[in-house]
C-alpha atoms as a PDB file:
ATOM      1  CA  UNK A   1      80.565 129.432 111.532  1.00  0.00           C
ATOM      2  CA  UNK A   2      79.614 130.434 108.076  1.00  0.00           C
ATOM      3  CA  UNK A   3      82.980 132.790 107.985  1.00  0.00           C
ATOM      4  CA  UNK A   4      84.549 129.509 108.753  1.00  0.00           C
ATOM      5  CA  UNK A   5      83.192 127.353 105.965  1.00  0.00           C
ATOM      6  CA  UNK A   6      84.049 130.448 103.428  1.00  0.00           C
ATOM      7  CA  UNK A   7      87.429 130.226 104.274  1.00  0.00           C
ATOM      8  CA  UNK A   8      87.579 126.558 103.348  1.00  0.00           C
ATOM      9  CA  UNK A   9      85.831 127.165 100.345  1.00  0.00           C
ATOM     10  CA  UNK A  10      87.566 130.408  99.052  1.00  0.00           C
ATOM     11  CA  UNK A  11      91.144 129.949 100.734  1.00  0.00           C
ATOM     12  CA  UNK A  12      92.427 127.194 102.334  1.00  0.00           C
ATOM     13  CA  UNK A  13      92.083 123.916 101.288  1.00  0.00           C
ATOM     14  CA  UNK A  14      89.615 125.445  98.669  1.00  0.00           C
ATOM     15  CA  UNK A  15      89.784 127.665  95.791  1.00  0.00           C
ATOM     16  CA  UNK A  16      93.372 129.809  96.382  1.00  0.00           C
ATOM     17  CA  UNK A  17      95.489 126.956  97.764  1.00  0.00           C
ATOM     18  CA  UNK A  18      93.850 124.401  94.908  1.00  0.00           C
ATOM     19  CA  UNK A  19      93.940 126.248  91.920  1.00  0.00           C
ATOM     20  CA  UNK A  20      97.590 127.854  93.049  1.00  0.00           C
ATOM     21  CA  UNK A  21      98.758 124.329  94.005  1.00  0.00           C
ATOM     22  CA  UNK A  22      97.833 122.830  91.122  1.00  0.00           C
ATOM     23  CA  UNK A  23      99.423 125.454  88.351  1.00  0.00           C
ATOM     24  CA  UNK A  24     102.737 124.488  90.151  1.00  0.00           C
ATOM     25  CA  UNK A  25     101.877 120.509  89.752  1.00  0.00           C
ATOM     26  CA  UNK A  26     101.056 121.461  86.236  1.00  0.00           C
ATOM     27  CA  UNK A  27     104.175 123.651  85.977  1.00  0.00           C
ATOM     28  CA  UNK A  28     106.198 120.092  87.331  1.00  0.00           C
ATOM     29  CA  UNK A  29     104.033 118.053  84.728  1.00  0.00           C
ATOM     30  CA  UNK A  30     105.198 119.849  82.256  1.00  0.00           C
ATOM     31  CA  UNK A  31     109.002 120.265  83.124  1.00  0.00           C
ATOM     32  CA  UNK A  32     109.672 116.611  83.727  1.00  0.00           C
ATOM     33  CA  UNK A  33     107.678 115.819  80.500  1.00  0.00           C
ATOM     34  CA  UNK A  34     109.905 118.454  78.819  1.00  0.00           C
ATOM     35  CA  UNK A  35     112.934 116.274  80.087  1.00  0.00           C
ATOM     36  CA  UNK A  36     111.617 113.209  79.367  1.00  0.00           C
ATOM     37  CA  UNK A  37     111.819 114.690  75.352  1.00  0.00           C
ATOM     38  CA  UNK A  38     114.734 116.119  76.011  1.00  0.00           C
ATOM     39  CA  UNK A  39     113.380 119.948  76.024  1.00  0.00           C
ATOM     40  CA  UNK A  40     113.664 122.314  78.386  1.00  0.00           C
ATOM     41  CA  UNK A  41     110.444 123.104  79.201  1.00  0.00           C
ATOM     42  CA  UNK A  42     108.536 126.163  80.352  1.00  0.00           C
ATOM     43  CA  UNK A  43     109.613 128.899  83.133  1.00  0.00           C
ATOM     44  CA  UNK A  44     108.236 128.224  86.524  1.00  0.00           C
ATOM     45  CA  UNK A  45     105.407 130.988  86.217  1.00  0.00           C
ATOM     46  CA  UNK A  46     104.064 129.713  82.899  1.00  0.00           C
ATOM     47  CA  UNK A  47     100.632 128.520  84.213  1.00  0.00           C
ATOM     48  CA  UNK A  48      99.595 131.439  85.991  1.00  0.00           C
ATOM     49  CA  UNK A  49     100.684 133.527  82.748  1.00  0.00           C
ATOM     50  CA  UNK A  50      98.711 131.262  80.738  1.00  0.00           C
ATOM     51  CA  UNK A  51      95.285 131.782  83.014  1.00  0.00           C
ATOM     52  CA  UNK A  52      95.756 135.106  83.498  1.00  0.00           C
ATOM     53  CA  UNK A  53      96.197 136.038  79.544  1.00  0.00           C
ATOM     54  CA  UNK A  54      92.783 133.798  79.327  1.00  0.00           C
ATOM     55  CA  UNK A  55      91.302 135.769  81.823  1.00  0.00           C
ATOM     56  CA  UNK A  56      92.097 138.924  79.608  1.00  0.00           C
ATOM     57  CA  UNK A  57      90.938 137.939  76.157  1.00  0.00           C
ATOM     58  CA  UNK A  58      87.353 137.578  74.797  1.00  0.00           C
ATOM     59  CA  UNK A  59      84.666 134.986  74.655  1.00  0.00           C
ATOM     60  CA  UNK A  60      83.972 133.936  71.101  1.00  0.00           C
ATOM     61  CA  UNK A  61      80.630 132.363  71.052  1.00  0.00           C
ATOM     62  CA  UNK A  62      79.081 129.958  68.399  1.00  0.00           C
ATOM     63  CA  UNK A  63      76.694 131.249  66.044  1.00  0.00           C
ATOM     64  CA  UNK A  64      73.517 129.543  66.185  1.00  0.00           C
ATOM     65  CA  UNK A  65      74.579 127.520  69.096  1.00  0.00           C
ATOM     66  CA  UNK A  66      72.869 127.572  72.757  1.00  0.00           C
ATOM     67  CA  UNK A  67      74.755 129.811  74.287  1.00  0.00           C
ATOM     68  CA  UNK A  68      73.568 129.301  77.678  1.00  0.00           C
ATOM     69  CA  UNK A  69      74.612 125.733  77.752  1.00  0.00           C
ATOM     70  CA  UNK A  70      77.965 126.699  76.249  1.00  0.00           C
ATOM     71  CA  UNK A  71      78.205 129.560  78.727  1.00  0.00           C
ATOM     72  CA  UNK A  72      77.276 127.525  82.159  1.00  0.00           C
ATOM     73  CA  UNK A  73      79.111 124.317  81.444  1.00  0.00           C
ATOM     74  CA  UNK A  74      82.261 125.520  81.894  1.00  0.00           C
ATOM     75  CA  UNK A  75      80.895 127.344  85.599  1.00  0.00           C
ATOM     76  CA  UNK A  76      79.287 124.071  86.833  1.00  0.00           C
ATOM     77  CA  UNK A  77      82.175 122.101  86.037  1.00  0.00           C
ATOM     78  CA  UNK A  78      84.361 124.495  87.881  1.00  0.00           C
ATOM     79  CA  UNK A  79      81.945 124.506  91.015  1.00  0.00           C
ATOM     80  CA  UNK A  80      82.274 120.563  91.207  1.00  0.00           C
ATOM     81  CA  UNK A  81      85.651 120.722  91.292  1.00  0.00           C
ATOM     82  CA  UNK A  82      85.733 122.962  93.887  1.00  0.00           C
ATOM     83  CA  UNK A  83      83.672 121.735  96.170  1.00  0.00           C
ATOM     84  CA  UNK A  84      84.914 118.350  95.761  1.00  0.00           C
ATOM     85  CA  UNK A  85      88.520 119.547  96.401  1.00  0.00           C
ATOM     86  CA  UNK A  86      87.487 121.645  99.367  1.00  0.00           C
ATOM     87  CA  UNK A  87      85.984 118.172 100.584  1.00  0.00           C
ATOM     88  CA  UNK A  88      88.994 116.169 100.627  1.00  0.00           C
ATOM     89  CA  UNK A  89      91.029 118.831 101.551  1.00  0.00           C
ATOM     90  CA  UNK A  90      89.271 119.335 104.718  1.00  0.00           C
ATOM     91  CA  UNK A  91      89.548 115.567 105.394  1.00  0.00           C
ATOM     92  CA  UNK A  92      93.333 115.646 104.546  1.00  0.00           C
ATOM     93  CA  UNK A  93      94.350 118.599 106.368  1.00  0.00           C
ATOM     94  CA  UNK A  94      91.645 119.519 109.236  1.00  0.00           C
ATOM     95  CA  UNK A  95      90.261 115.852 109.649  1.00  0.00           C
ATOM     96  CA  UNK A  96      87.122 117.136 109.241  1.00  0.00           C
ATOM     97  CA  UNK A  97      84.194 115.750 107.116  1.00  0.00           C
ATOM     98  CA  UNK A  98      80.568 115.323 106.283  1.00  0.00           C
ATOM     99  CA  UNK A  99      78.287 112.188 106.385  1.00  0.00           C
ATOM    100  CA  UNK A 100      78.945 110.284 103.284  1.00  0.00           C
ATOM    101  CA  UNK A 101      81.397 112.132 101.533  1.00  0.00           C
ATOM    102  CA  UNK A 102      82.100 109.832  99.218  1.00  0.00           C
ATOM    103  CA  UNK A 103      79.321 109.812  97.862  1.00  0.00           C
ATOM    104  CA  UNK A 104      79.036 113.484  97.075  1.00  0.00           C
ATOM    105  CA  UNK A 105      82.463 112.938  96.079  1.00  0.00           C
ATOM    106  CA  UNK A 106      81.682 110.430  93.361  1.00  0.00           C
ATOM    107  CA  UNK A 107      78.681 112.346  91.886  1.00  0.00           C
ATOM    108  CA  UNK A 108      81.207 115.322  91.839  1.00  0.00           C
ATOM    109  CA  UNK A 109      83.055 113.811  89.795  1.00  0.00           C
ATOM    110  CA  UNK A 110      80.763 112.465  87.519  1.00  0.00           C
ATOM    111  CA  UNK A 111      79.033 116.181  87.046  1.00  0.00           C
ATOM    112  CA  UNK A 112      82.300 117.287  85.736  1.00  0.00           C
ATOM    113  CA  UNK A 113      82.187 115.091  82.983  1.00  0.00           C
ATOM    114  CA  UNK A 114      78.514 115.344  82.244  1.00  0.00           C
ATOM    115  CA  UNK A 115      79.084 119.589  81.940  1.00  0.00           C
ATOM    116  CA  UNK A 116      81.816 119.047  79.291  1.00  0.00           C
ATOM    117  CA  UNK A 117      80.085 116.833  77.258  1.00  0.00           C
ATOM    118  CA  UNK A 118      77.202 119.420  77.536  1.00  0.00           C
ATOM    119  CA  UNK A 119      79.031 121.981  76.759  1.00  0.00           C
ATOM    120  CA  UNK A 120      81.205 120.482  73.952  1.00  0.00           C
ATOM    121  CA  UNK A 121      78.116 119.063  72.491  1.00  0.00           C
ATOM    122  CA  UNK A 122      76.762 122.485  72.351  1.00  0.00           C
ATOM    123  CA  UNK A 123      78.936 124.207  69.812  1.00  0.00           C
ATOM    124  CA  UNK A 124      77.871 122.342  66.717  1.00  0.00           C
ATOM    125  CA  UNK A 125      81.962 121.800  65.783  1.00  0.00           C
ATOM    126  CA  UNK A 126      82.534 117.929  64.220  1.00  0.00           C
ATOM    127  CA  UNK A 127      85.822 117.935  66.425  1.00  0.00           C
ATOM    128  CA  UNK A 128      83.567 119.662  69.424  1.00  0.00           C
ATOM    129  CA  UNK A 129      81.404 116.389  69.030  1.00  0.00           C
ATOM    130  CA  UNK A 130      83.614 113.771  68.296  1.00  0.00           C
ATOM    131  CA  UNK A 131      85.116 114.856  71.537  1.00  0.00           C
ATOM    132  CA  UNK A 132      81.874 114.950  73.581  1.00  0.00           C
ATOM    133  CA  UNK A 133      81.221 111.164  72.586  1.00  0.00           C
ATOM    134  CA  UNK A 134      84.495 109.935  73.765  1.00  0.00           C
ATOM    135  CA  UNK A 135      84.562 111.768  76.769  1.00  0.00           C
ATOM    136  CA  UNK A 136      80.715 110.179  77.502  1.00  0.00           C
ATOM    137  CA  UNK A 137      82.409 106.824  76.203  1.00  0.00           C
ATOM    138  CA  UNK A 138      85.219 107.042  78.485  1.00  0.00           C
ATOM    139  CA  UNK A 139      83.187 108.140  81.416  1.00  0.00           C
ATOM    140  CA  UNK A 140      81.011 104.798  81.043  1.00  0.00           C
ATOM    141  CA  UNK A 141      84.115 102.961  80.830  1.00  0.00           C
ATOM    142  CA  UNK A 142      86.488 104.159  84.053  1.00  0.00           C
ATOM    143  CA  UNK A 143      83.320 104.885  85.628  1.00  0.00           C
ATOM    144  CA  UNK A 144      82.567 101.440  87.213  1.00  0.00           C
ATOM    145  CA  UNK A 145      86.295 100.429  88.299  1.00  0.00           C
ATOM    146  CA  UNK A 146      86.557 103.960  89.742  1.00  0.00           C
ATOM    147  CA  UNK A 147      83.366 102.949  92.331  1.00  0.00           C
ATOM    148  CA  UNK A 148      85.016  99.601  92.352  1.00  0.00           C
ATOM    149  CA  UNK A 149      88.326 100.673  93.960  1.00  0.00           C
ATOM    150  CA  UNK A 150      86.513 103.380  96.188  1.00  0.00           C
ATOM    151  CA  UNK A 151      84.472 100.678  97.898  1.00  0.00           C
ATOM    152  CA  UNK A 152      87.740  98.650  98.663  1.00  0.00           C
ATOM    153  CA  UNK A 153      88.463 100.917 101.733  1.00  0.00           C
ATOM    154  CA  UNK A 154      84.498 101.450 102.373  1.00  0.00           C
ATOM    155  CA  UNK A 155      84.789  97.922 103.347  1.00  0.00           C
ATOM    156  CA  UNK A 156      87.731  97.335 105.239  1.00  0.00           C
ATOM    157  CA  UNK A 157      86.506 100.372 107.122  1.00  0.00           C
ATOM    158  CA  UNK A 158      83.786  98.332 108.085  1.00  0.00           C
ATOM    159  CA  UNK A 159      81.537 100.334 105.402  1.00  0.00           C
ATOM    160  CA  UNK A 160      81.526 103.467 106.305  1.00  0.00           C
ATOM    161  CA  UNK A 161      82.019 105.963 103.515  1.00  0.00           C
ATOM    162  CA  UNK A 162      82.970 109.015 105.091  1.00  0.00           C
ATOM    163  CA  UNK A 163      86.932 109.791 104.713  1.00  0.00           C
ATOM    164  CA  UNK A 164      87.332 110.527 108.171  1.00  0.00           C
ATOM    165  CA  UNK A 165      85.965 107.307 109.640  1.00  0.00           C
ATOM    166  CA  UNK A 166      88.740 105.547 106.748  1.00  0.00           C
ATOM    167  CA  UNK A 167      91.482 107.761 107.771  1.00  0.00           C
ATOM    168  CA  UNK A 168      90.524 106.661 111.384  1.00  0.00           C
ATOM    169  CA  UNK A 169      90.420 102.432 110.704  1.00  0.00           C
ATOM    170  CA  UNK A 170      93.620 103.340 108.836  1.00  0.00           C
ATOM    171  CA  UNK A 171      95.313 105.044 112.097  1.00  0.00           C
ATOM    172  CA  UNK A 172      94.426 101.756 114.153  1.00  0.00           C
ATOM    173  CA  UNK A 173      94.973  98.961 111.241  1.00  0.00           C
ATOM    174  CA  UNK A 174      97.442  99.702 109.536  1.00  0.00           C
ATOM    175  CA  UNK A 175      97.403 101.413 105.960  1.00  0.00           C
ATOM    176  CA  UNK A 176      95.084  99.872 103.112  1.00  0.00           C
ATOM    177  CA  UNK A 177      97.026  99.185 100.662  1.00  0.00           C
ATOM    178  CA  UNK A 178      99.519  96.818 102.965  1.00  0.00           C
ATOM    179  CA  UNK A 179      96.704  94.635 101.696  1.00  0.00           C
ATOM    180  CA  UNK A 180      96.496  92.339  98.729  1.00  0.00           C
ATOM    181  CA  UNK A 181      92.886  93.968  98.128  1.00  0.00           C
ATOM    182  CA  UNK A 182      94.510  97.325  98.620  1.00  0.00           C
ATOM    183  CA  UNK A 183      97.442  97.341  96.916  1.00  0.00           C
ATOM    184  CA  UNK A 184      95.174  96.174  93.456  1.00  0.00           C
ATOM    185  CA  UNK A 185      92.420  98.734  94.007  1.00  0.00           C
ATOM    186  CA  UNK A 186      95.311 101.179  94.076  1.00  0.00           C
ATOM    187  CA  UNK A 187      96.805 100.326  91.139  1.00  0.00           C
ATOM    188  CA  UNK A 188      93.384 100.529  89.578  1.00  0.00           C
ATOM    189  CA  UNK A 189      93.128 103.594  91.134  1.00  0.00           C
ATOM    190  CA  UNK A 190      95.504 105.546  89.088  1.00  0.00           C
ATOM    191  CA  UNK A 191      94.845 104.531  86.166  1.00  0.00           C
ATOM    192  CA  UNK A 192      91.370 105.696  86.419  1.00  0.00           C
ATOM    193  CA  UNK A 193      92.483 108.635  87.836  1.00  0.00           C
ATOM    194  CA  UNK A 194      94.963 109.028  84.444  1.00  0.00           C
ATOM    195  CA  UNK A 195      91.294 108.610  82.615  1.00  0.00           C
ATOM    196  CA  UNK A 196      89.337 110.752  84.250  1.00  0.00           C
ATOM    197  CA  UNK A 197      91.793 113.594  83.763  1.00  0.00           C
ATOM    198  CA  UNK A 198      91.726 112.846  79.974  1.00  0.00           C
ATOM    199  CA  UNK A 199      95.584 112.124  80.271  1.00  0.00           C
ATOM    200  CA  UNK A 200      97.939 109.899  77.976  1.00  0.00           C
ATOM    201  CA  UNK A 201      96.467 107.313  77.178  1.00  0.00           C
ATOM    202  CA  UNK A 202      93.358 108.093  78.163  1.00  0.00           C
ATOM    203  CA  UNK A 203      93.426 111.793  76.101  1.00  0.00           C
ATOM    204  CA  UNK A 204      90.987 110.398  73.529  1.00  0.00           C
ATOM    205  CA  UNK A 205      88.802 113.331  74.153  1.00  0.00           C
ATOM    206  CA  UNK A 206      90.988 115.708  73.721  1.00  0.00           C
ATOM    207  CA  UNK A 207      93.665 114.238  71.216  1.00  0.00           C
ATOM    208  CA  UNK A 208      95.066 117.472  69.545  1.00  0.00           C
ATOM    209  CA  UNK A 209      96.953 115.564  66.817  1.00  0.00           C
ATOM    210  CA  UNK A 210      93.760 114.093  65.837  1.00  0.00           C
ATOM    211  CA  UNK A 211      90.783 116.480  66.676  1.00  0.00           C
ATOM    212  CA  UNK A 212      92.415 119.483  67.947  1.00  0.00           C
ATOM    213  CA  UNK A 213      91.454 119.522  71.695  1.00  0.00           C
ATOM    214  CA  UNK A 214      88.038 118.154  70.710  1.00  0.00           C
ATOM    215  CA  UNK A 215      85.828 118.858  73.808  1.00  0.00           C
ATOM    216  CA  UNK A 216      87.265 122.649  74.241  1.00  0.00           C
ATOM    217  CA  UNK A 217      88.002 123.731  70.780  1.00  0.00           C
ATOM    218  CA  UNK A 218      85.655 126.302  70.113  1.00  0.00           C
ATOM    219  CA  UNK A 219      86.269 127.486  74.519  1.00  0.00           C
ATOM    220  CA  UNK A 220      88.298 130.822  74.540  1.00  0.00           C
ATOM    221  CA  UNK A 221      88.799 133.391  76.862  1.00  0.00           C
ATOM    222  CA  UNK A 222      87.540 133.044  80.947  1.00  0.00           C
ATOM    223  CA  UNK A 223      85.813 130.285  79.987  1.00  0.00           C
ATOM    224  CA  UNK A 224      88.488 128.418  78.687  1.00  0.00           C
ATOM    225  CA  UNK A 225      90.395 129.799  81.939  1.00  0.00           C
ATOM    226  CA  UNK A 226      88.029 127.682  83.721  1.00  0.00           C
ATOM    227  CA  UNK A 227      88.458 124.382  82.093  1.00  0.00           C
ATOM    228  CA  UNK A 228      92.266 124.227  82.418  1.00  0.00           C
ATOM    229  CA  UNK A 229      92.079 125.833  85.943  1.00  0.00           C
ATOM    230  CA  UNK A 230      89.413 122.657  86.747  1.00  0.00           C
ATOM    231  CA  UNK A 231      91.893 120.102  85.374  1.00  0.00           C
ATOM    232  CA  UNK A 232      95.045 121.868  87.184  1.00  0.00           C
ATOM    233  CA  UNK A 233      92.746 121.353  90.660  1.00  0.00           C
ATOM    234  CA  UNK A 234      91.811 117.917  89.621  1.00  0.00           C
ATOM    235  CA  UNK A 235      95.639 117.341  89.892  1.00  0.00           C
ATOM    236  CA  UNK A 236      95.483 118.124  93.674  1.00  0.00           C
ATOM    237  CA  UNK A 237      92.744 116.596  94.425  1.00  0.00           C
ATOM    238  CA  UNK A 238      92.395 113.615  93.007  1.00  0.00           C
ATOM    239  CA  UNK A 239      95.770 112.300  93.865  1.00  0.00           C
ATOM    240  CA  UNK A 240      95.212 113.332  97.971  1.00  0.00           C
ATOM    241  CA  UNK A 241      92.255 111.129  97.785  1.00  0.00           C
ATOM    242  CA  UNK A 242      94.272 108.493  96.910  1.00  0.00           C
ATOM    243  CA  UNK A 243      96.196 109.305  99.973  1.00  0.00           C
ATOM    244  CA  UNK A 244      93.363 109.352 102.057  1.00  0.00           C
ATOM    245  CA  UNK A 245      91.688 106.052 100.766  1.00  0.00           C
ATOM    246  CA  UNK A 246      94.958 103.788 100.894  1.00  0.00           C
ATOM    247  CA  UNK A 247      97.863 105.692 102.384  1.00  0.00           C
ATOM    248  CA  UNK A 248      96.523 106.514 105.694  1.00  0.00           C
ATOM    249  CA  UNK A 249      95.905 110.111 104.747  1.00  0.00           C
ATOM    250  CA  UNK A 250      98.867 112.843 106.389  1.00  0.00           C
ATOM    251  CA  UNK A 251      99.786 113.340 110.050  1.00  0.00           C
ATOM    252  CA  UNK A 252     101.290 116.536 111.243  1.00  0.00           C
ATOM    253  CA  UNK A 253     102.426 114.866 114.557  1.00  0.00           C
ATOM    254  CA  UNK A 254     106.055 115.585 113.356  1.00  0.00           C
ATOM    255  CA  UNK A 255     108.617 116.664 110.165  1.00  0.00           C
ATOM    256  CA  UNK A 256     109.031 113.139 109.489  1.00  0.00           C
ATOM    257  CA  UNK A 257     105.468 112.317 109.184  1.00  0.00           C
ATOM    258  CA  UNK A 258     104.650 115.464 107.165  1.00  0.00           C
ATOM    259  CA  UNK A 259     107.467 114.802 104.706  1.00  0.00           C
ATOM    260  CA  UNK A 260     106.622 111.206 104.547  1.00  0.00           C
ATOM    261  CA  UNK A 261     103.048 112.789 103.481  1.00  0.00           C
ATOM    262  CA  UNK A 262     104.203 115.093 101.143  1.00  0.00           C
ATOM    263  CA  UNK A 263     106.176 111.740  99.157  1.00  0.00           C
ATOM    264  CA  UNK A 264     103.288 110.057  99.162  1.00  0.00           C
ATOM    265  CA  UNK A 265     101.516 112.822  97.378  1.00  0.00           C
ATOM    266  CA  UNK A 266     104.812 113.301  94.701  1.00  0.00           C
ATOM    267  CA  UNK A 267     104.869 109.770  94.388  1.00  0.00           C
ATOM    268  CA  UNK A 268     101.562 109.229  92.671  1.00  0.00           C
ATOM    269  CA  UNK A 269     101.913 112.433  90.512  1.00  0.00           C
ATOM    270  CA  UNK A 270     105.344 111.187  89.501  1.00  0.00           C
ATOM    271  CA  UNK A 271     103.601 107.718  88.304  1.00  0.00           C
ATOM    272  CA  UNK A 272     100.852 109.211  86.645  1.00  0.00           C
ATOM    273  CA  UNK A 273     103.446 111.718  84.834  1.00  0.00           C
ATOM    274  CA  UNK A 274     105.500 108.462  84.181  1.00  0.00           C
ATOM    275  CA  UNK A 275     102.551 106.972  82.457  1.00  0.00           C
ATOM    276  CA  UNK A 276     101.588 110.044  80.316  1.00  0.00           C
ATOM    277  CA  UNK A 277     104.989 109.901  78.863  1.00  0.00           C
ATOM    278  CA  UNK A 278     105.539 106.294  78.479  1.00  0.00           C
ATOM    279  CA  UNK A 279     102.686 105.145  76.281  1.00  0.00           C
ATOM    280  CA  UNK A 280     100.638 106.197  73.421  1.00  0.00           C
ATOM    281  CA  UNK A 281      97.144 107.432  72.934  1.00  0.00           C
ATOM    282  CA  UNK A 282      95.051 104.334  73.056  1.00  0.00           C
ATOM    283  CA  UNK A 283      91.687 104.359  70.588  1.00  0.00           C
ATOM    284  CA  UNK A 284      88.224 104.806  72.340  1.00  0.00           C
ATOM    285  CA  UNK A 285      87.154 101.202  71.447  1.00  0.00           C
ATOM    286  CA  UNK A 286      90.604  99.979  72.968  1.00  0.00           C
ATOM    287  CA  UNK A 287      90.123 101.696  76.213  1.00  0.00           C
ATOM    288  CA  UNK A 288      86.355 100.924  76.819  1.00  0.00           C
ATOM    289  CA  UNK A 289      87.797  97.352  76.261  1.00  0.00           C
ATOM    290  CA  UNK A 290      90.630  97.937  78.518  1.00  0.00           C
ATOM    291  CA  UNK A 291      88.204  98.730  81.626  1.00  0.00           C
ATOM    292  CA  UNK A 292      85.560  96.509  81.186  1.00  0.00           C
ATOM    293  CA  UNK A 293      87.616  93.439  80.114  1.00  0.00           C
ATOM    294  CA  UNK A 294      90.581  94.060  82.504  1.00  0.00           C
ATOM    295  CA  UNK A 295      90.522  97.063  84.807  1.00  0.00           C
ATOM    296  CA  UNK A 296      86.819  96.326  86.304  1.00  0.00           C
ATOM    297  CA  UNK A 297      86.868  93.004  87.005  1.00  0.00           C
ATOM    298  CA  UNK A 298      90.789  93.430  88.433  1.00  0.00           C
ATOM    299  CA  UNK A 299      88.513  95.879  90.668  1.00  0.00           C
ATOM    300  CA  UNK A 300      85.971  93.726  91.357  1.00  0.00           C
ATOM    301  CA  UNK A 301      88.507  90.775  92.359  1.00  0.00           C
ATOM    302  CA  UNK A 302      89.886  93.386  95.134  1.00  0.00           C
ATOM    303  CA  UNK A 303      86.507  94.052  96.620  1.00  0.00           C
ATOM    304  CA  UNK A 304      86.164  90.489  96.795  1.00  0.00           C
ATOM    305  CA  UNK A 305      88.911  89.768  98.564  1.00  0.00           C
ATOM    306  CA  UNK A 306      88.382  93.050 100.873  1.00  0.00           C
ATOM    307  CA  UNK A 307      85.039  91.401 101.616  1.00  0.00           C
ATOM    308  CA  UNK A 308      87.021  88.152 102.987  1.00  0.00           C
ATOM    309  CA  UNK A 309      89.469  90.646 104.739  1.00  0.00           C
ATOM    310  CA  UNK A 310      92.394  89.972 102.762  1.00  0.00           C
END
């Protein structure tokens, strides 16, 4: 049993299928943003060259900083992420799942966030902290329409929140989002997903033309290997649980079905790559604005109507 649960962890849908997966998403990212700017972009292999070389150089640490904060955050960050996609993995692909997933799955989440503000805060750099108060900006902001949008399918499952038993209501009823209530949590959906993965226009943490990758500046080496192998997971992830929550999840019944799958995977990636490249960086006070003005109550209006089983 415990050989079993180390295979999900460590190989499939965990760490080697993840973190492999989601270089070539990146690697796709980046070529159809290349395109989009009319560059060519890089060679397929370019992410796993990239984590490698990381995994090669050396660890510069801050003088005068807490180095064990600086030193862990990056670890525990990592560790969320990969539990969390081994979760909804095993939901996706094995239809297997623990009691109230989502809920582990939501504090996930939020621990990721929490150890790189931590661990940006920690390194005493201007840009380092500017960074680390967006990010804790942003995560107050996207933070509430993300739970928002999650409980949509809690409730038309007849609030349950394990992904199995939503997957399940799905197979009999029909797929969430052919619901009005579904169809505006979704929409939601990504665009907290585009937040929590600090992408355009949500890259206000980050924003290298303005503070030069903020939260990770002063990262280098294996620990900087972590961070961008986190956020090229994330990109697996975070879009199958998506699928799972509105689209009816996968089935492997036939080619059709698995292909049908697979697009609606590509076809949320594709939007949320769409979106990076189609709008600007948006200002911190602009985007807290944007989710507690608009994108939270748009959220609460679909768990309203979910409630009166629209």
């Amino acid at each position: 049993m415990i050989f079993k649960y180390l295979f999900y962890l460590l190989i499939f849908p965990g760490f080697l299928f993840v973190s492999v997966f989601g270089m070539i998403v990146g690697w796709v990212d980046r070529k159809v943003s290349a395109r989009v700017q009319f560059r060519v972009g890089p060679p397929f292999f370019q992410n796993f060259y990239d984590i490698f070389k990381l995994w090669g150089k050396e660890v510069i640490l801050v003088k005068n900083s807490p180095y064990f904060i600086f030193v862990i955050a990056p670890i525990i960050a990592f560790a969320s992420v990969l539990i969390t996609s081994t979760l909804v993995g095993t939901a996706f692909f094995f239809n297997l799942g623990i009691g109230g997933d989502l809920i582990f799955i939501i504090y996930l989440m939020i621990i990721y966030s929490v150890a790189l503000i931590l661990g940006a805060s920690s390194t005493g750099n201007i840009y380092s902290s500017i960074g680390a108060g967006r990010e804790m900006k942003l995560l107050l902001s996207d933070e509430l329409a993300f739970i928002l949008v999650i409980l949509v399918p809690i409730i038309h499952a007849g609030y349950k929140i394990d992904l199995i038993q939503i997957l399940d209501y799905q197979q009999v009823n029909g797929m969430i989002i052919g619901s009005a209530s579904g169809i505006i949590a979704f929409i939601v959906g990504i665009i907290c997903l585009q937040a929590k993965m600090a992408m355009v226009p949500f890259d206000i943490p980050e924003a290298e033309t303005e503070i030069i990758e903020g939260t990770l500046i002063e990262y280098s080496g294996p620990l900087l290997a972590f961070w961008k192998l986190s956020h090229f997971m994330m990109y697996v992830f975070m879009p199958l649980l998506l699928v799972i929550l509105f689209w009816g999840g996968i089935s492997f019944a036939s080619i059709g079905s698995i292909i049908a799958g697979v697009l609606k995977y590509l076809l949320i990636v594709v939007i949320m790559i769409l979106i990076k490249n189609t709008n600007p960086r948006v200002r911190i006070d602009t985007a807290i604005i944007f989710f507690w003005k608009y994108a939270s109550p748009l959220a609460l209006i679909a768990v309203i109507l979910a409630i009166l089983g629209a």
